[in-house]
Structures are given as C-alpha cells and as structure tokens.
C-alpha atoms as a PDB file:
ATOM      1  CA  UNK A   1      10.725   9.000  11.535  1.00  0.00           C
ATOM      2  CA  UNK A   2       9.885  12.539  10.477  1.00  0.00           C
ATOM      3  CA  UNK A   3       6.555  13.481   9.950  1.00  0.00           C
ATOM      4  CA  UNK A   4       5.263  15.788   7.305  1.00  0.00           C
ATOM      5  CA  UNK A   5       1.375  15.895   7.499  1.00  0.00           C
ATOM      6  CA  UNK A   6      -1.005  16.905   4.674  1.00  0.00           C
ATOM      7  CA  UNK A   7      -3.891  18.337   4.565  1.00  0.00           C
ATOM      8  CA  UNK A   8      -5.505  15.053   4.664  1.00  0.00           C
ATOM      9  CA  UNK A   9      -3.331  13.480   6.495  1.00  0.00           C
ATOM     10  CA  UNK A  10      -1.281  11.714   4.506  1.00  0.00           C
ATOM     11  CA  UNK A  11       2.475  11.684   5.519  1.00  0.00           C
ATOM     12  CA  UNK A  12       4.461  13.394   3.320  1.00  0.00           C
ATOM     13  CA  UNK A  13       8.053  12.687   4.420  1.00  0.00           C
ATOM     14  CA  UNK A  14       7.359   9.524   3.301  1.00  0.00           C
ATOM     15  CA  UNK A  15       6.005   9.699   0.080  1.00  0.00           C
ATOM     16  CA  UNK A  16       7.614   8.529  -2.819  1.00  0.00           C
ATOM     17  CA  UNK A  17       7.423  12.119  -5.217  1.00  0.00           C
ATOM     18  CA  UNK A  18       8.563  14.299  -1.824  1.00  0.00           C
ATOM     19  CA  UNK A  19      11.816  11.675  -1.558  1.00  0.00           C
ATOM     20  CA  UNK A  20      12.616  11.650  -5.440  1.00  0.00           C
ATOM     21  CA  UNK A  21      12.104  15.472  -5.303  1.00  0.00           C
ATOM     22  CA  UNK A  22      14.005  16.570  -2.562  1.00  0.00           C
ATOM     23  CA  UNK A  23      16.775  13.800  -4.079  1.00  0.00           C
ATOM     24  CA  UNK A  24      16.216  14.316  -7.658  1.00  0.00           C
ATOM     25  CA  UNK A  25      16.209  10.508  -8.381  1.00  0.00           C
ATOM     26  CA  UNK A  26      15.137   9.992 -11.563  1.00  0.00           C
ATOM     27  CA  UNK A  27      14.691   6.580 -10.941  1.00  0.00           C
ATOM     28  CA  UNK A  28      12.663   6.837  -7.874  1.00  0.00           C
ATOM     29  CA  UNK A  29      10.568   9.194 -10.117  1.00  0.00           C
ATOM     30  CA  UNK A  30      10.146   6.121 -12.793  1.00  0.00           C
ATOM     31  CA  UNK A  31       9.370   3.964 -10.575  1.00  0.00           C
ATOM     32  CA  UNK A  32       6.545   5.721  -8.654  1.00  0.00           C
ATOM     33  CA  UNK A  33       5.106   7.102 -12.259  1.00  0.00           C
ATOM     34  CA  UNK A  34       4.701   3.356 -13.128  1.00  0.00           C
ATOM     35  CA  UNK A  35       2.953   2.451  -9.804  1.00  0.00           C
ATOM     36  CA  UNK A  36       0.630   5.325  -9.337  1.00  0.00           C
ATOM     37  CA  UNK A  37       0.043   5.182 -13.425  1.00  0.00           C
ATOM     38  CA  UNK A  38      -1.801   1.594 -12.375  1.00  0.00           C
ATOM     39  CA  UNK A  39      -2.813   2.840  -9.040  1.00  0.00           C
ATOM     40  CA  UNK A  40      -4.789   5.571  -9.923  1.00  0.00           C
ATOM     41  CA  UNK A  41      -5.761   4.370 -12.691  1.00  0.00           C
ATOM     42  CA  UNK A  42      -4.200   7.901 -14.605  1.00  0.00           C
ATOM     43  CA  UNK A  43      -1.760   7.201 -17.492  1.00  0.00           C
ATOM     44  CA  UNK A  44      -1.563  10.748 -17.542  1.00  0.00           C
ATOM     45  CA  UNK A  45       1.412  10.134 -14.504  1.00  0.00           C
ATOM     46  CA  UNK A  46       4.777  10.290 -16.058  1.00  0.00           C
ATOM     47  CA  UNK A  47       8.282  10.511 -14.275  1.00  0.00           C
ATOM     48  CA  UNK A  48       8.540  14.087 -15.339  1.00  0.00           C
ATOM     49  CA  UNK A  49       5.164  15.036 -13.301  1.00  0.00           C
ATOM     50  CA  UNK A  50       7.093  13.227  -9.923  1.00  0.00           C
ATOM     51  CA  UNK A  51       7.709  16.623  -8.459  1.00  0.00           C
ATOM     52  CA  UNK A  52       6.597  17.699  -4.890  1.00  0.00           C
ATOM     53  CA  UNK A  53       7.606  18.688  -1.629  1.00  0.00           C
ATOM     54  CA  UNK A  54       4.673  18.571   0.474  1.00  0.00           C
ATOM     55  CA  UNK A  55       1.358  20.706   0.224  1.00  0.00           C
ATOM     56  CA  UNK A  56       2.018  22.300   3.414  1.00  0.00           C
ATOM     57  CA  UNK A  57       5.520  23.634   2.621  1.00  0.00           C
ATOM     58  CA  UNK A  58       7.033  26.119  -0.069  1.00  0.00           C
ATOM     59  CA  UNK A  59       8.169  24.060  -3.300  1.00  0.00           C
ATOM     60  CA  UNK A  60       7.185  22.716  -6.367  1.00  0.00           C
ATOM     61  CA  UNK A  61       4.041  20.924  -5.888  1.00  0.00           C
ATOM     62  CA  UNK A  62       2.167  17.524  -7.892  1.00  0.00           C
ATOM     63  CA  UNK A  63       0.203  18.472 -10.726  1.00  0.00           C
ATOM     64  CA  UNK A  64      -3.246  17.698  -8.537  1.00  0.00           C
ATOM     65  CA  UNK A  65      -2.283  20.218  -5.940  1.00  0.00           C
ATOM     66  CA  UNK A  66      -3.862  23.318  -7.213  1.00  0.00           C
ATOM     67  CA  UNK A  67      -7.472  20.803  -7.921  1.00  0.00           C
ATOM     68  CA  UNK A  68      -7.190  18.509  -4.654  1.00  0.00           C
ATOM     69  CA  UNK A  69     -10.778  19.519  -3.039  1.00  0.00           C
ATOM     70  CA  UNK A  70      -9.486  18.187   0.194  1.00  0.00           C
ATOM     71  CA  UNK A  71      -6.679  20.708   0.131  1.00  0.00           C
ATOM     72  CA  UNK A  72      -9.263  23.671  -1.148  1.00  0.00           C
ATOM     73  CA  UNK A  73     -11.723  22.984   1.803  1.00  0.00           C
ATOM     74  CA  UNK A  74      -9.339  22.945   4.218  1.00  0.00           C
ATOM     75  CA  UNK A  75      -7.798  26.192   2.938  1.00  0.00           C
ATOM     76  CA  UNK A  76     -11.192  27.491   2.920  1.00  0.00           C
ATOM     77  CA  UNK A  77     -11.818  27.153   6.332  1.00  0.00           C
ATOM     78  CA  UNK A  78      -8.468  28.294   7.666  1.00  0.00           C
ATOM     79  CA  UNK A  79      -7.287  24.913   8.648  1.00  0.00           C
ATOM     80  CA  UNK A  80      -3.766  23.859   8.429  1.00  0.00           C
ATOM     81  CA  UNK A  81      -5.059  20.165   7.915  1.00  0.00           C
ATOM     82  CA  UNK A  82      -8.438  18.570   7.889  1.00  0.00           C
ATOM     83  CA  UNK A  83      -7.723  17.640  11.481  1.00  0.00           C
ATOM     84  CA  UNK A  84      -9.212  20.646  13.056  1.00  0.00           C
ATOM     85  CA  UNK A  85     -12.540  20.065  11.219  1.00  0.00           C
ATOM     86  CA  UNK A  86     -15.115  18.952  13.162  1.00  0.00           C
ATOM     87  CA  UNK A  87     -16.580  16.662  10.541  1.00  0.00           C
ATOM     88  CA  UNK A  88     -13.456  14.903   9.528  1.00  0.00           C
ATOM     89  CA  UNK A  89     -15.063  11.671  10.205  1.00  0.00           C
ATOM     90  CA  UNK A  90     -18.120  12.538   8.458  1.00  0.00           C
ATOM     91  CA  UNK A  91     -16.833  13.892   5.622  1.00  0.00           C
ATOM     92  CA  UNK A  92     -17.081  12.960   1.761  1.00  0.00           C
ATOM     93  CA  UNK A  93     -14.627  14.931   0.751  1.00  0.00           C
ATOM     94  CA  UNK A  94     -11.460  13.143   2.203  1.00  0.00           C
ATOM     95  CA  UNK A  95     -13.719  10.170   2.890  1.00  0.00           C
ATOM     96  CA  UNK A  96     -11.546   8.129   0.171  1.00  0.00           C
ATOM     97  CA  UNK A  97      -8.386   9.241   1.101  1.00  0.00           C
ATOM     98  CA  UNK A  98      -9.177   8.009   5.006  1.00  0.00           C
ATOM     99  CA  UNK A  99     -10.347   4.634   3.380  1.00  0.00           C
ATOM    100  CA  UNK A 100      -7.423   3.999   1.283  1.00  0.00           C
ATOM    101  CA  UNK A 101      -4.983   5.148   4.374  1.00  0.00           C
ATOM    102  CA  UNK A 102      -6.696   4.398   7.478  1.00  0.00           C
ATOM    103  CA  UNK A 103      -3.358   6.088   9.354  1.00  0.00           C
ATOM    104  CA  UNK A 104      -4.277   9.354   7.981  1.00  0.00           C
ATOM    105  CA  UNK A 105      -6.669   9.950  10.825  1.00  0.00           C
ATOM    106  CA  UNK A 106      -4.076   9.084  13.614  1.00  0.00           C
ATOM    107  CA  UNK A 107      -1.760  11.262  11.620  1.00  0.00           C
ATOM    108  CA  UNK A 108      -4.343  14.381  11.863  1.00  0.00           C
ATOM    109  CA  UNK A 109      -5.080  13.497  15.035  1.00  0.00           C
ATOM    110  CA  UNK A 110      -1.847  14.446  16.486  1.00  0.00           C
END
C-alpha cells in the first residue's frame, strides 16, 4: 500500500479527503463530512471543505492546514515530519494525534 506520511504521522494515502480529492467523489466527500462532523465533534465539516492532498505535497489543502500546530512546529524546526524530533514521544503537541492513531509513530519511524 502506498504511503503518504504527515507531519504527524498520519498516512495520508489513505485518508478519506486525499481519496475523494484526488477522485473528486462527491460522495466519498459526504460521507467523510458526516463522520468527522461527529468525530470531531465540528459541525463546521461540510462535503464542500473535503478537499486535500496531503500536507506534505503541492495541492489544495483541509481547511485546518494553515492552523495545525503540529504541522507549524515541525515546519519550524526544519523537519519534514515530527519524526526527526527528538521529543516526539514527549511531546504535547501531537500527543493526541499519537493517542488517537497509535500507528502514527511506526509510520514516522520509518
């Protein structure tokens, strides 16, 4: 399976908005809108916000892109991902994100 890796890990190949965006299914958009509405708790998620490619590639990214601290930090430090941070597994920042995907740390292992 391909392997796209975020920032923080998270695999973006796999990810609902990259796969409706790169096949503009407007259904798969729908459908992931409704989930992450409940998810996240954000009712602010509609289909028409389901557009991303990845935040390590060129494209249109999801509306939390340009706020995601995980993404900033990284960035600030001249990392590609949070992997080559030495206190990944100390770290608040993308502490959440490593608790509600465990794989994210094999992932930025790698």
């Amino acid at each position: 399976m391909e392997k796209l890796i975020s920032c923080c890990g998270l695999n973006c190949a796999s990810c609902d908005a990259r796969i409706a965006t790169i096949a503009n299914d407007d259904e798969l958009r729908r459908q992931t809108a409704e989930k992450w509405r409940v998810m996240y708790h954000a009712p602010d998620i509609i289909p028409e916000t389901i557009n991303c490619t990845g935040c390590r590639v060129e494209g249109v990214k999801f509306g939390h892109w340009s706020t995601c601290g995980i993404r900033t930090c990284a960035s600030s430090k001249n990392f590609d991902t949070c992997g080559q941070c030495e206190a990944l597994l100390g770290c608040d920042t993308i502490k959440p994100v490593l608790q509600f995907a465990p794989e994210a740390v094999e992932n930025l292992k790698t």
